[in-house]
N, C-alpha and C. Protein backbone atom coordinates (compact mmCIF):
# COMPACT_ATOMS: atom_id res chain seq x y z
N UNK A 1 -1.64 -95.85 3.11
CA UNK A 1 -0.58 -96.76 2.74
C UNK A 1 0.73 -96.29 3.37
N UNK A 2 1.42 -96.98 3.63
CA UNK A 2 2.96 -96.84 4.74
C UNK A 2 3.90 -97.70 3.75
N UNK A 3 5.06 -96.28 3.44
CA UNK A 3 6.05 -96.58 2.45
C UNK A 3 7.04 -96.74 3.55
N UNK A 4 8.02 -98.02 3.55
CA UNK A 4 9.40 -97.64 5.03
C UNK A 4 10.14 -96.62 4.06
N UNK A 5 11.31 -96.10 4.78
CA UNK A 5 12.11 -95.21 3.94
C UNK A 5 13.57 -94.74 4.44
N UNK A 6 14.51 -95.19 4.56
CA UNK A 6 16.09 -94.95 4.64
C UNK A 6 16.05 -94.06 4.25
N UNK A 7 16.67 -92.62 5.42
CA UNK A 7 16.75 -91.56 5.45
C UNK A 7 17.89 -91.36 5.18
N UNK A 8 18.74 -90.87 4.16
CA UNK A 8 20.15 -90.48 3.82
C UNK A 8 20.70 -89.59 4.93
N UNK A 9 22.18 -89.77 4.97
CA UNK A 9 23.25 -89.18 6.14
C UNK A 9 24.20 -89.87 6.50
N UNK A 10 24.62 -89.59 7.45
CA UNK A 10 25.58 -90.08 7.76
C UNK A 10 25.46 -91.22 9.53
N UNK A 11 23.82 -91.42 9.26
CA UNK A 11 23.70 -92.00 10.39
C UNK A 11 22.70 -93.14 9.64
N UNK A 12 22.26 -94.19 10.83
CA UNK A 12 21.22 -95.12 10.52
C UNK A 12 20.30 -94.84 10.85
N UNK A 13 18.93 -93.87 9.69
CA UNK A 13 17.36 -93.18 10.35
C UNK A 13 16.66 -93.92 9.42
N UNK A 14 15.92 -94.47 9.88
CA UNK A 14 14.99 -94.97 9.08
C UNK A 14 12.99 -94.99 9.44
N UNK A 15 12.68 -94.52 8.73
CA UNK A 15 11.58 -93.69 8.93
C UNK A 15 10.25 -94.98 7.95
N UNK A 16 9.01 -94.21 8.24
CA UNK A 16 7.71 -94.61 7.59
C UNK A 16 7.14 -93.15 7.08
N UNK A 17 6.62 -93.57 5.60
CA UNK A 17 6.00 -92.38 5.09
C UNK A 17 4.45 -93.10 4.78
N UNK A 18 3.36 -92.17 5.55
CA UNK A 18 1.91 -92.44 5.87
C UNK A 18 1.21 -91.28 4.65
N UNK A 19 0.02 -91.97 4.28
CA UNK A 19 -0.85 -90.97 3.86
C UNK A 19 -1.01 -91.39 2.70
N UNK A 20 -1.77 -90.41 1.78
CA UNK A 20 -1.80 -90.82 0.30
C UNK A 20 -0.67 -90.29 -0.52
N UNK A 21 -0.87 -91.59 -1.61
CA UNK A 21 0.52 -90.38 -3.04
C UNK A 21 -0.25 -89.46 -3.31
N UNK A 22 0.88 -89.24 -4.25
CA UNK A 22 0.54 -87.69 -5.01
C UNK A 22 0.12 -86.75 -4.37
N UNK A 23 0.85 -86.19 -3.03
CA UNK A 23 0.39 -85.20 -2.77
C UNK A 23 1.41 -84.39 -2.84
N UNK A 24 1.34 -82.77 -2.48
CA UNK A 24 2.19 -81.75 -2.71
C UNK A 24 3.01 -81.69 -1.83
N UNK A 25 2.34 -82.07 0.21
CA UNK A 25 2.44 -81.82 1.28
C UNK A 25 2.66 -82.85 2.23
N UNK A 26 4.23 -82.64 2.90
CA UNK A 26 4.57 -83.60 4.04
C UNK A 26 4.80 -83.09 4.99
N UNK A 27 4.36 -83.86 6.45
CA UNK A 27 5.20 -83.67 7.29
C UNK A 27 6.13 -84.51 8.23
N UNK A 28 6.78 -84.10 8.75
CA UNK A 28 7.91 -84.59 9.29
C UNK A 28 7.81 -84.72 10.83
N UNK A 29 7.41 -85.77 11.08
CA UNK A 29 7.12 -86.09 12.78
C UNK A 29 8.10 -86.49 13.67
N UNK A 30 8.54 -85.61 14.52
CA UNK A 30 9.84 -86.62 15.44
C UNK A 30 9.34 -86.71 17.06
N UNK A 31 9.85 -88.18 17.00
CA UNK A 31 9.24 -88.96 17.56
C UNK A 31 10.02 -88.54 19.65
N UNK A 32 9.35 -88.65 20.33
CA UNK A 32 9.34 -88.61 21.52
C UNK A 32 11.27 -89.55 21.76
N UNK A 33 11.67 -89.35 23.03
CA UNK A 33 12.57 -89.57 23.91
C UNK A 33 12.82 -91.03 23.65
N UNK A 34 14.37 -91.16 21.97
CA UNK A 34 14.32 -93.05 21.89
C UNK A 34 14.53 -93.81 23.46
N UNK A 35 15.39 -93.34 24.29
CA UNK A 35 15.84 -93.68 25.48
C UNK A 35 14.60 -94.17 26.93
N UNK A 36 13.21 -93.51 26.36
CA UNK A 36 12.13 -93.66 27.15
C UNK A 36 11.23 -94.40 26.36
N UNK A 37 11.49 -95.26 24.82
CA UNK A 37 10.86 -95.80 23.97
C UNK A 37 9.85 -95.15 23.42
N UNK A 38 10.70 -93.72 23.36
CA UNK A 38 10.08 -92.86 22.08
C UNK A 38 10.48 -93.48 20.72
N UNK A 39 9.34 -93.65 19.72
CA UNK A 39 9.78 -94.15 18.81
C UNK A 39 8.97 -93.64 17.30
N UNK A 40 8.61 -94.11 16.16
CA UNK A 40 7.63 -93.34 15.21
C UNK A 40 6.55 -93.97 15.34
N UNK A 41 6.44 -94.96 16.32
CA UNK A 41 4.74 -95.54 16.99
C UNK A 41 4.27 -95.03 17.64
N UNK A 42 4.56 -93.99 18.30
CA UNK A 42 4.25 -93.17 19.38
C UNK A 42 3.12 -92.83 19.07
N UNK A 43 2.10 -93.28 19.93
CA UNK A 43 0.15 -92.62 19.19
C UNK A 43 -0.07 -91.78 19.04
N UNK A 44 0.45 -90.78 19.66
CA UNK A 44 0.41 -88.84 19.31
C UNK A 44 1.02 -89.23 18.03
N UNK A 45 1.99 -89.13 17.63
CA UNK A 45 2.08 -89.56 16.10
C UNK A 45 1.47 -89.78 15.22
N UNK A 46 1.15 -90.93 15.96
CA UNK A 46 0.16 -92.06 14.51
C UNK A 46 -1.25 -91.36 14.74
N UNK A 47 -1.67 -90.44 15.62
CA UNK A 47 -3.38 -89.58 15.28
C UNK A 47 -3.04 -88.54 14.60
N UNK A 48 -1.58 -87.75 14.76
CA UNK A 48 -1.69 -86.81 13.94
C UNK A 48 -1.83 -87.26 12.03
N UNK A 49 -0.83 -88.17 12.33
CA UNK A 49 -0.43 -88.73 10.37
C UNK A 49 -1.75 -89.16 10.08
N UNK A 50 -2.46 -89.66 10.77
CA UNK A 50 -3.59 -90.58 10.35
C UNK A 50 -4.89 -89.17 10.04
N UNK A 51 -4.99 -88.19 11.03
CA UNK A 51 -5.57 -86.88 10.83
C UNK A 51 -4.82 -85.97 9.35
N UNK A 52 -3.82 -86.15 9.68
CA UNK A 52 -3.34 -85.33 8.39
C UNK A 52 -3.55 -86.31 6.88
N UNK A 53 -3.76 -87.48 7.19
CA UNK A 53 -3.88 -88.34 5.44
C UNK A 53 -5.23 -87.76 5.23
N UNK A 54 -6.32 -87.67 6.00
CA UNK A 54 -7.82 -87.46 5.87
C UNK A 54 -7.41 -85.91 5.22
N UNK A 55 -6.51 -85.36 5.52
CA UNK A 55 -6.44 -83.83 4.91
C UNK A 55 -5.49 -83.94 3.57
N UNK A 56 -5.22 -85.29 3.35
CA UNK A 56 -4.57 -85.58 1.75
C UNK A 56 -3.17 -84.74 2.01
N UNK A 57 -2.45 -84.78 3.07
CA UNK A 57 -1.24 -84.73 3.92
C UNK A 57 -0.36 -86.37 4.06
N UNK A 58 0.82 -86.28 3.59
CA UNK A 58 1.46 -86.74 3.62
C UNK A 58 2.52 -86.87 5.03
N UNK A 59 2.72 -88.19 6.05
CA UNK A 59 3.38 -88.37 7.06
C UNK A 59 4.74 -88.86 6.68
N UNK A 60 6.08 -87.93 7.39
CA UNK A 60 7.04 -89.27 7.55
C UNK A 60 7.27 -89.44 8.99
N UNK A 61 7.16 -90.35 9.44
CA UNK A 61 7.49 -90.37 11.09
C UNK A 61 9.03 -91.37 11.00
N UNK A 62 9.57 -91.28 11.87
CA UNK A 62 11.23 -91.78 11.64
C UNK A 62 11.58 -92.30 12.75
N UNK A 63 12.68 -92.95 13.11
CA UNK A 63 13.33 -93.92 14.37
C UNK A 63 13.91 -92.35 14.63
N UNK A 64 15.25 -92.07 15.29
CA UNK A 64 16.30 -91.68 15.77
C UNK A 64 17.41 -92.56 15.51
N UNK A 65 18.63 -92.41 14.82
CA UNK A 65 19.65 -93.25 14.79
C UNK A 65 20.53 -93.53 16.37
N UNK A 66 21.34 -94.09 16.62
CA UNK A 66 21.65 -94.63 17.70
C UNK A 66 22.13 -93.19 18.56
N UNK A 67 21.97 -93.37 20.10
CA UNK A 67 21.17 -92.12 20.91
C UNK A 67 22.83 -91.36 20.73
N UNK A 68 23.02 -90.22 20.68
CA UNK A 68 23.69 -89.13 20.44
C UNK A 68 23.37 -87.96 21.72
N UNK A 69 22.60 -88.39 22.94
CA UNK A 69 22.61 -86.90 23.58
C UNK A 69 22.22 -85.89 23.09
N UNK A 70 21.40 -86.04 21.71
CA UNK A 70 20.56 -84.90 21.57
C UNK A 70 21.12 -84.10 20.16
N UNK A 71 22.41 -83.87 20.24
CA UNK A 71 22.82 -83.95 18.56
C UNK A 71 22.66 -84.49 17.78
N UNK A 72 22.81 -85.96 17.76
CA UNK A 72 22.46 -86.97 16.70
C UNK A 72 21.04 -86.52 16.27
N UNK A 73 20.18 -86.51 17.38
CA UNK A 73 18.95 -86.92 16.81
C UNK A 73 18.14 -85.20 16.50
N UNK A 74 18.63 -84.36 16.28
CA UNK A 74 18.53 -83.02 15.57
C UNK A 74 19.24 -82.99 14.51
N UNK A 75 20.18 -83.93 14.26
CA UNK A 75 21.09 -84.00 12.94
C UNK A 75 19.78 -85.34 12.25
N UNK A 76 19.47 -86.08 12.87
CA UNK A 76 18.52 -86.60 12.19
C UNK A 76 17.56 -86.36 11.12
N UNK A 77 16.56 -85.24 11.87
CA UNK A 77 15.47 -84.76 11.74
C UNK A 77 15.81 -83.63 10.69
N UNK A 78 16.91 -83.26 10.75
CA UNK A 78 17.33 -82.11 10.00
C UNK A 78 17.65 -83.14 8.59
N UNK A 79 17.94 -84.21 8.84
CA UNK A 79 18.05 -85.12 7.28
C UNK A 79 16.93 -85.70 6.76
N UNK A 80 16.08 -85.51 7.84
CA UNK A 80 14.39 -86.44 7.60
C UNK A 80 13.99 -85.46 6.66
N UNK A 81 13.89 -83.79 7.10
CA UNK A 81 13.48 -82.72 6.06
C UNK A 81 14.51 -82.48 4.84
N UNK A 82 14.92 -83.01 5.32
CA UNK A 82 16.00 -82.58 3.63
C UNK A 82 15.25 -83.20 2.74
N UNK A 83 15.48 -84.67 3.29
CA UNK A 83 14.87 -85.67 2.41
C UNK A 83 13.02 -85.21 1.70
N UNK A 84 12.55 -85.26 2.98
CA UNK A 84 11.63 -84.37 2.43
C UNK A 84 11.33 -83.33 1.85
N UNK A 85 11.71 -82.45 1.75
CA UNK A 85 12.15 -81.48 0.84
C UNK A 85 12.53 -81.34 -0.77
N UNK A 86 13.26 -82.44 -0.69
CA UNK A 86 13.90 -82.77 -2.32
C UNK A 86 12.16 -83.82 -3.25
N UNK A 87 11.30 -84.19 -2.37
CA UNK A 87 10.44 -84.80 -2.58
C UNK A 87 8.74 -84.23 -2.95
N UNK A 88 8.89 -83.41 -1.95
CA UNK A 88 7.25 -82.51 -1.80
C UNK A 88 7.16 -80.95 -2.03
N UNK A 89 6.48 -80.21 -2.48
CA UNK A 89 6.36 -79.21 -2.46
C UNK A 89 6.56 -78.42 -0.99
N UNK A 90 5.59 -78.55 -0.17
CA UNK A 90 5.48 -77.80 1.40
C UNK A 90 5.91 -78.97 2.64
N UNK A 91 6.56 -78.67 3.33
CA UNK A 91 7.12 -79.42 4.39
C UNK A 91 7.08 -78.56 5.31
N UNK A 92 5.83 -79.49 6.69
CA UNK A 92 5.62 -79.13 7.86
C UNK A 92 6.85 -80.49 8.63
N UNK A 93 6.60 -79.70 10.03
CA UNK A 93 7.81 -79.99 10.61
C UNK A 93 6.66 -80.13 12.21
N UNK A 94 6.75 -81.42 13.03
CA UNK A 94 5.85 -81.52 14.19
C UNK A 94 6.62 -82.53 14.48
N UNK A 95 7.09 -82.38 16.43
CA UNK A 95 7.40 -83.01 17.83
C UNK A 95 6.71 -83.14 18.40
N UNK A 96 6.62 -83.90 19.31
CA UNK A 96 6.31 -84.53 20.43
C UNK A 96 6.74 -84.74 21.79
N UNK A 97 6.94 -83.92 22.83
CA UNK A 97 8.03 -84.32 23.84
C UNK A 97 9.06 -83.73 23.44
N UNK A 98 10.68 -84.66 23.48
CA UNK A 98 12.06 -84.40 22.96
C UNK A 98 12.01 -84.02 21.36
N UNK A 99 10.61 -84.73 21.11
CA UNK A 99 10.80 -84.50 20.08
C UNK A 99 10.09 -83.19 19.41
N UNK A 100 9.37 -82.95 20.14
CA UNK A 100 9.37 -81.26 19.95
C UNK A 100 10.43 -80.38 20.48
N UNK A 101 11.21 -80.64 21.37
CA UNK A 101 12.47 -80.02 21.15
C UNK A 101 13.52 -79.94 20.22
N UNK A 102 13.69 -81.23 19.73
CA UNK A 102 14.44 -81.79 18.61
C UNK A 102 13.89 -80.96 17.46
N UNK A 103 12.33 -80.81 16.98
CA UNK A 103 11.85 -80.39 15.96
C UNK A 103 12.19 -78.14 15.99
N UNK A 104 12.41 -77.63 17.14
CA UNK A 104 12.46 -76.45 17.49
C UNK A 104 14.04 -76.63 17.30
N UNK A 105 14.95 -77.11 17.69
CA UNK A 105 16.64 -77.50 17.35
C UNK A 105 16.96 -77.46 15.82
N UNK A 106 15.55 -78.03 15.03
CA UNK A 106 16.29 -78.35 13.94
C UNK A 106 15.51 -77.16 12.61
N UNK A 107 14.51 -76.89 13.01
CA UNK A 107 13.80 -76.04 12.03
C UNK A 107 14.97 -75.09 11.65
N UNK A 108 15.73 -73.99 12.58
CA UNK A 108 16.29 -72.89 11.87
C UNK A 108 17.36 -73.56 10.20
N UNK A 109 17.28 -75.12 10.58
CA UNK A 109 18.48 -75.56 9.89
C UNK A 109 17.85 -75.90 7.95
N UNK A 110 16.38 -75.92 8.58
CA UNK A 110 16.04 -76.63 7.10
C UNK A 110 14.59 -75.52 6.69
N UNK A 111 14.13 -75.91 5.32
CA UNK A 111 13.42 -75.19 5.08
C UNK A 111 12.10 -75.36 5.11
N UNK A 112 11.32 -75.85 6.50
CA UNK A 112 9.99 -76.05 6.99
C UNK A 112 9.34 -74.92 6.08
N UNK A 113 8.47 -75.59 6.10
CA UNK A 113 7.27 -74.03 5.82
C UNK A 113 6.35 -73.87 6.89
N UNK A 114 6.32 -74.68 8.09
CA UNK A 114 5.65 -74.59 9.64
C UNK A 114 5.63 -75.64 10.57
N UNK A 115 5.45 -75.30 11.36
CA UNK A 115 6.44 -75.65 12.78
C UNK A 115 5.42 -75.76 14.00
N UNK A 116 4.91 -76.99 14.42
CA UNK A 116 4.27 -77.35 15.00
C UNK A 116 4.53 -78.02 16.02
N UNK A 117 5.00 -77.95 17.70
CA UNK A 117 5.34 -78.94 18.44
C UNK A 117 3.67 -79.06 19.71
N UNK A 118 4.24 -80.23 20.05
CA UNK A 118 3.41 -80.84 21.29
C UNK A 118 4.13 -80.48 22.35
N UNK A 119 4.02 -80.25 23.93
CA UNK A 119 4.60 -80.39 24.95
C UNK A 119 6.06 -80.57 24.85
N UNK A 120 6.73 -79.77 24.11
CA UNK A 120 8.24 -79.75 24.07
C UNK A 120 8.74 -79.73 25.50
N UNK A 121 9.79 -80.24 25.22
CA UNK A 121 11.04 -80.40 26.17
C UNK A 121 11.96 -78.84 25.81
N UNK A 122 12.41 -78.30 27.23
CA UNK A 122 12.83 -76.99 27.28
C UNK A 122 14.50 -77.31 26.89
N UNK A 123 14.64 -78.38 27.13
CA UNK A 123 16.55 -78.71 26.85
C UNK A 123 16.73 -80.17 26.53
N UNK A 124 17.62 -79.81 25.05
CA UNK A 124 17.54 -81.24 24.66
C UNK A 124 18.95 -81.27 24.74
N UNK A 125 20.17 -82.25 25.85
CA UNK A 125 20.84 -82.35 25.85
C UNK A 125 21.33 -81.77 26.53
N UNK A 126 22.77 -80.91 26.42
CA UNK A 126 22.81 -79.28 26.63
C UNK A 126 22.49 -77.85 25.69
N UNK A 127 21.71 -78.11 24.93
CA UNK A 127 20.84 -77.45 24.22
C UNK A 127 19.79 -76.83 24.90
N UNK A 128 19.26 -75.11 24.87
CA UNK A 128 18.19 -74.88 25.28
C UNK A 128 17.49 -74.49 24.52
N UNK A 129 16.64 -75.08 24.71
CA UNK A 129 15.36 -75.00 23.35
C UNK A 129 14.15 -73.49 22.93
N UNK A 130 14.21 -73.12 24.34
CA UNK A 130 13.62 -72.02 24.51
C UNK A 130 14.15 -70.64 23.64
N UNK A 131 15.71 -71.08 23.77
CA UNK A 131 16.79 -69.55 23.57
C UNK A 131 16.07 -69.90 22.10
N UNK A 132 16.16 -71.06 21.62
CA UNK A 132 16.35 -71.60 19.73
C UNK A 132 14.81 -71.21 18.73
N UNK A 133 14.34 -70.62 20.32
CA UNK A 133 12.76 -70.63 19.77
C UNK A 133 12.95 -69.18 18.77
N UNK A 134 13.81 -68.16 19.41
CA UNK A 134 14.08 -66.61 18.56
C UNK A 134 14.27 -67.00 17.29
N UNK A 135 15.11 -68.09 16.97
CA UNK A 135 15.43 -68.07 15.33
C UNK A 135 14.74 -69.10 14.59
N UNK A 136 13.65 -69.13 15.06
CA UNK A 136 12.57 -69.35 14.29
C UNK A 136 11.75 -68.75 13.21
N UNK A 137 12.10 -69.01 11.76
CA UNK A 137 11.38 -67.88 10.93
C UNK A 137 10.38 -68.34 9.93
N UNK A 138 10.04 -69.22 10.60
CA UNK A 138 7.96 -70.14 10.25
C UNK A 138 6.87 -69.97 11.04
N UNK A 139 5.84 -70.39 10.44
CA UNK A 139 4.85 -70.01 11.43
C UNK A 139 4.94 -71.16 12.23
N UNK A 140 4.46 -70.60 13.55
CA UNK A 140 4.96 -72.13 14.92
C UNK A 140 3.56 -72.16 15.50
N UNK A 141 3.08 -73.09 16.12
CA UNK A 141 2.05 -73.28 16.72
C UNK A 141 2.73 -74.24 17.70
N UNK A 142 2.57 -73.93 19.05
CA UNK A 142 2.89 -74.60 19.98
C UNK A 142 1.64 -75.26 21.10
N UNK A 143 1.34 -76.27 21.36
CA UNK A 143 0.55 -76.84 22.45
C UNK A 143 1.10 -77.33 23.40
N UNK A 144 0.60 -77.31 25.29
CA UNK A 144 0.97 -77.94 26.00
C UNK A 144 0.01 -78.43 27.04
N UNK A 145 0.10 -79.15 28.00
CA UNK A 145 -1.04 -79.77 28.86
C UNK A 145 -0.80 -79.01 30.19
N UNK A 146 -1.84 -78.33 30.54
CA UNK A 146 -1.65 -77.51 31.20
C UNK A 146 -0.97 -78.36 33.32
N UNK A 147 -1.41 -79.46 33.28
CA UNK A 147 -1.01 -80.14 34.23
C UNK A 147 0.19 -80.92 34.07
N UNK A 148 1.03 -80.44 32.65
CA UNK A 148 2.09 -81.64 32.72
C UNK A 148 3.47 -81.22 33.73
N UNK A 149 3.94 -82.33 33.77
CA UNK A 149 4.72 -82.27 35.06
C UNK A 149 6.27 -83.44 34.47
N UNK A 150 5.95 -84.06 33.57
CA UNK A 150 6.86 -84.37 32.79
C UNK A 150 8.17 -83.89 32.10
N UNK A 151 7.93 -82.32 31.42
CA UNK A 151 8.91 -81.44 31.06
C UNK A 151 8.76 -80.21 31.61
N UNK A 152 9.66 -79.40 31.49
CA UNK A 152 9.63 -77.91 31.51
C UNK A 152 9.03 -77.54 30.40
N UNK A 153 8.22 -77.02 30.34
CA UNK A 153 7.71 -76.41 28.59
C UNK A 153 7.14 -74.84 28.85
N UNK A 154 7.13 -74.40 30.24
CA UNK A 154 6.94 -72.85 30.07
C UNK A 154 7.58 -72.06 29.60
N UNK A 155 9.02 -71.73 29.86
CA UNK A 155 9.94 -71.18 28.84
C UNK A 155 10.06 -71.43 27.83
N UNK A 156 9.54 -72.52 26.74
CA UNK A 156 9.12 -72.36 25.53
C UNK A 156 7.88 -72.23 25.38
N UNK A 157 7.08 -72.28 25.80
CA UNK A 157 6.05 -71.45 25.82
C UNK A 157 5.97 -69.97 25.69
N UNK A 158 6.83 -69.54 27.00
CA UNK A 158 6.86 -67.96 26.75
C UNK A 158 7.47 -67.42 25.62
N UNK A 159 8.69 -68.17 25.16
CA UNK A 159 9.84 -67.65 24.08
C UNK A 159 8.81 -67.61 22.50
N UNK A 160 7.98 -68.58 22.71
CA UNK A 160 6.93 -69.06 21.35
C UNK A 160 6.23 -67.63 21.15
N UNK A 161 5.66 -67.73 22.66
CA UNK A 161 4.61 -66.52 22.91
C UNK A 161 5.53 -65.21 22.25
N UNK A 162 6.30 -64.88 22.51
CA UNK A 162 6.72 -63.45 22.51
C UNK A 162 7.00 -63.47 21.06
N UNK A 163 7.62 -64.56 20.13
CA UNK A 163 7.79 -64.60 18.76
C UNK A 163 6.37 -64.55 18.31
N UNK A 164 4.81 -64.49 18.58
CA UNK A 164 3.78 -64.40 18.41
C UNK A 164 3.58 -65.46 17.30
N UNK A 165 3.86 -66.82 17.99
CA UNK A 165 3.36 -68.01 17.73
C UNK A 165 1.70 -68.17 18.01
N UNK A 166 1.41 -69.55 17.69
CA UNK A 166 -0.33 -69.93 18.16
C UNK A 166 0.15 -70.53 19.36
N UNK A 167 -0.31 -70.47 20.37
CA UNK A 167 -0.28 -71.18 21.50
C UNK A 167 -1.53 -71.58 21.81
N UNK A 168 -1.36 -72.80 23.05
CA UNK A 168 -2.67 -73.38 23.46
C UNK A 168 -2.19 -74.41 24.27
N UNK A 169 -2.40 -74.02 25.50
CA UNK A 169 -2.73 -74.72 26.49
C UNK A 169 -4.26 -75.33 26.85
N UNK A 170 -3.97 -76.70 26.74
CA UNK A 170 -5.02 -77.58 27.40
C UNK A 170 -4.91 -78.48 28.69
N UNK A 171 -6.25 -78.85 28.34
CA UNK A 171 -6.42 -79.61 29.90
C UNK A 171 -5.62 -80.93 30.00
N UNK A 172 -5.01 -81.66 30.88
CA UNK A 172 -4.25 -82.68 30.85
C UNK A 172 -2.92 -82.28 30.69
N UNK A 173 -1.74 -84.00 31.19
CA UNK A 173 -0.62 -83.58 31.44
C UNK A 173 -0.01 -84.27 30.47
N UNK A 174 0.67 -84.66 30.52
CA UNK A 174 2.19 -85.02 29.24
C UNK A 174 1.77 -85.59 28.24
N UNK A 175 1.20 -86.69 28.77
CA UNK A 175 0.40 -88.04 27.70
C UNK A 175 -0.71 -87.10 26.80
N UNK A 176 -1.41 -86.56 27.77
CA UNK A 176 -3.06 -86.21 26.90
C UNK A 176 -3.85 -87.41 26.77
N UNK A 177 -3.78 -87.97 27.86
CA UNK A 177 -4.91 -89.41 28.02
C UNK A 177 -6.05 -89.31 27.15
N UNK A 178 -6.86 -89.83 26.69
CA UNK A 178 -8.61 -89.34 26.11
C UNK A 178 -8.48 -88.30 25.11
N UNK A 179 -7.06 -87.42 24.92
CA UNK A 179 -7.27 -86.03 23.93
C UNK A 179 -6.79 -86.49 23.16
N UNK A 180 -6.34 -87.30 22.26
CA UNK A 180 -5.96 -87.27 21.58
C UNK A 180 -6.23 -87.18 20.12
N UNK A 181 -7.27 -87.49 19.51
CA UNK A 181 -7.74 -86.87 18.57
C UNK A 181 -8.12 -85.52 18.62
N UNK A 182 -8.56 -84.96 19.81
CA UNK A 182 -8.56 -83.69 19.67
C UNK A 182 -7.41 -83.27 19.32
N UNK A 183 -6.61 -83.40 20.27
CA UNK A 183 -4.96 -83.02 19.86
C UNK A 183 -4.33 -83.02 18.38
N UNK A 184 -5.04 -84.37 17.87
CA UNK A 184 -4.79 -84.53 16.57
C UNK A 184 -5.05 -83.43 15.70
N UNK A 185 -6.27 -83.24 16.00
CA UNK A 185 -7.08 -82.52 15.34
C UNK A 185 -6.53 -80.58 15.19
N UNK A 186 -6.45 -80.34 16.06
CA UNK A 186 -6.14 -79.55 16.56
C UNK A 186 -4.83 -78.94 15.66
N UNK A 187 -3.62 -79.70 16.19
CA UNK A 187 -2.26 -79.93 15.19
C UNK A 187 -2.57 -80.05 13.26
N UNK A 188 -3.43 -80.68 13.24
CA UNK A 188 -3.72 -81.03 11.51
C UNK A 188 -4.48 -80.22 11.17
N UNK A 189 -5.41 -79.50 11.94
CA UNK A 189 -5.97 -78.22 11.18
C UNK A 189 -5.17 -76.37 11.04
N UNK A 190 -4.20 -76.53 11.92
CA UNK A 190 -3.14 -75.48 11.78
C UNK A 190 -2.17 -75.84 10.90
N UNK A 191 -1.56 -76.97 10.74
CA UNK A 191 -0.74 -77.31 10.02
C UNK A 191 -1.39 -77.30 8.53
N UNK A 192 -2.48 -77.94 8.34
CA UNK A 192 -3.26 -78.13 7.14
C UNK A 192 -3.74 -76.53 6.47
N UNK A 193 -3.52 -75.77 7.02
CA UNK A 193 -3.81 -74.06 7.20
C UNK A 193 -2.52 -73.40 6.59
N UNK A 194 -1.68 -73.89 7.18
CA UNK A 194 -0.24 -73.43 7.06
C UNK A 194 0.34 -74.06 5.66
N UNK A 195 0.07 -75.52 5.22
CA UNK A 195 0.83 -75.64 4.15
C UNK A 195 -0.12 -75.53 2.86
N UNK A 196 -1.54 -74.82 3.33
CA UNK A 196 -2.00 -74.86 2.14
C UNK A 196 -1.32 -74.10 0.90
């Protein structure tokens, strides 16, 4: 079932919360590059939420309020978890693209209990995402496609690596054509690990 949900702040975010009630456990999905029609439809999205309801995991996936260069939409996400927060017991925190940069920007700010991105973006804005990876103090699991050619994501890769994150490089490039339930899968059983 998909609740919509007006995200409080000082901006216009307005999000979808997926999965079943009554659960203890949300997470907080931000959504790929609004400017490239990243949005909370984004199908990497909708396999993870849809993988995580089967784990009685709770989704909020969210717009971005109007484009900000990369502040706005880390001030976003940082209000998506608040919100979540005041609501659920454990709050995971998972990007996609920008929006795994966005989600690595905004974790030090709120109180994730784990930290999951896809193929992050190494700089969101003038933000570097890599440096932001040190003050990270959740467990992180990072994935990337080992052919993508879309972002920079080795320097967060390495920065993940050295904080002795989960890493995992797979086959395929930005999209993950055909992987995606794996991918899903993959993401919802670390995460599902993490907020038990």
């Amino acid at each position: 079932m998909a609740d919509y949900v007006p995200i409080p702040g000082g901006r216009d975010v307005r999000g979808v919360r997926d999965g079943p009630e009554e659960v203890d456990s949300i997470v907080v999905a931000c959504p790929p590059h609004p400017q490239q029609g990243g949005s909370r439809a984004d199908s990497r999205l909708g396999s993870v939420a849809d993988a995580l309801a089967e784990r009685s995991i709770a989704t909020l996936r969210f717009d971005y309020g109007p484009w900000d260069e990369g502040r706005g939409e880390v001030t976003d996400a940082v209000a998506a978890c608040r919100w979540a927060r005041e609501r659920y017991d454990r709050v995971g925190l998972f990007g996609y693209s920008f929006g795994g940069g966005v989600a690595i920007l905004a974790a030090p700010e709120v109180e994730a209990d784990a930290l999951s991105v896809l193929a992050p973006a190494a700089t969101i804005g003038d933000r570097d995402v890599a440096t932001a990876v040190a003050g990270i103090g959740v467990p992180m699991q990072i994935l990337v496609g080992e052919r993508d050619e879309t972002v920079e994501w080795r320097r967060v890769l390495e920065a993940a690596r050295e904080r002795g994150a989960t890493v995992e490089r797979v086959g395929g490039d930005h999209f993950f054509v055909g992987q995606r339930d794996r991918i899903a899968e993959t993401v919802t059983s670390w995460l599902a690990a993490e907020l038990a």
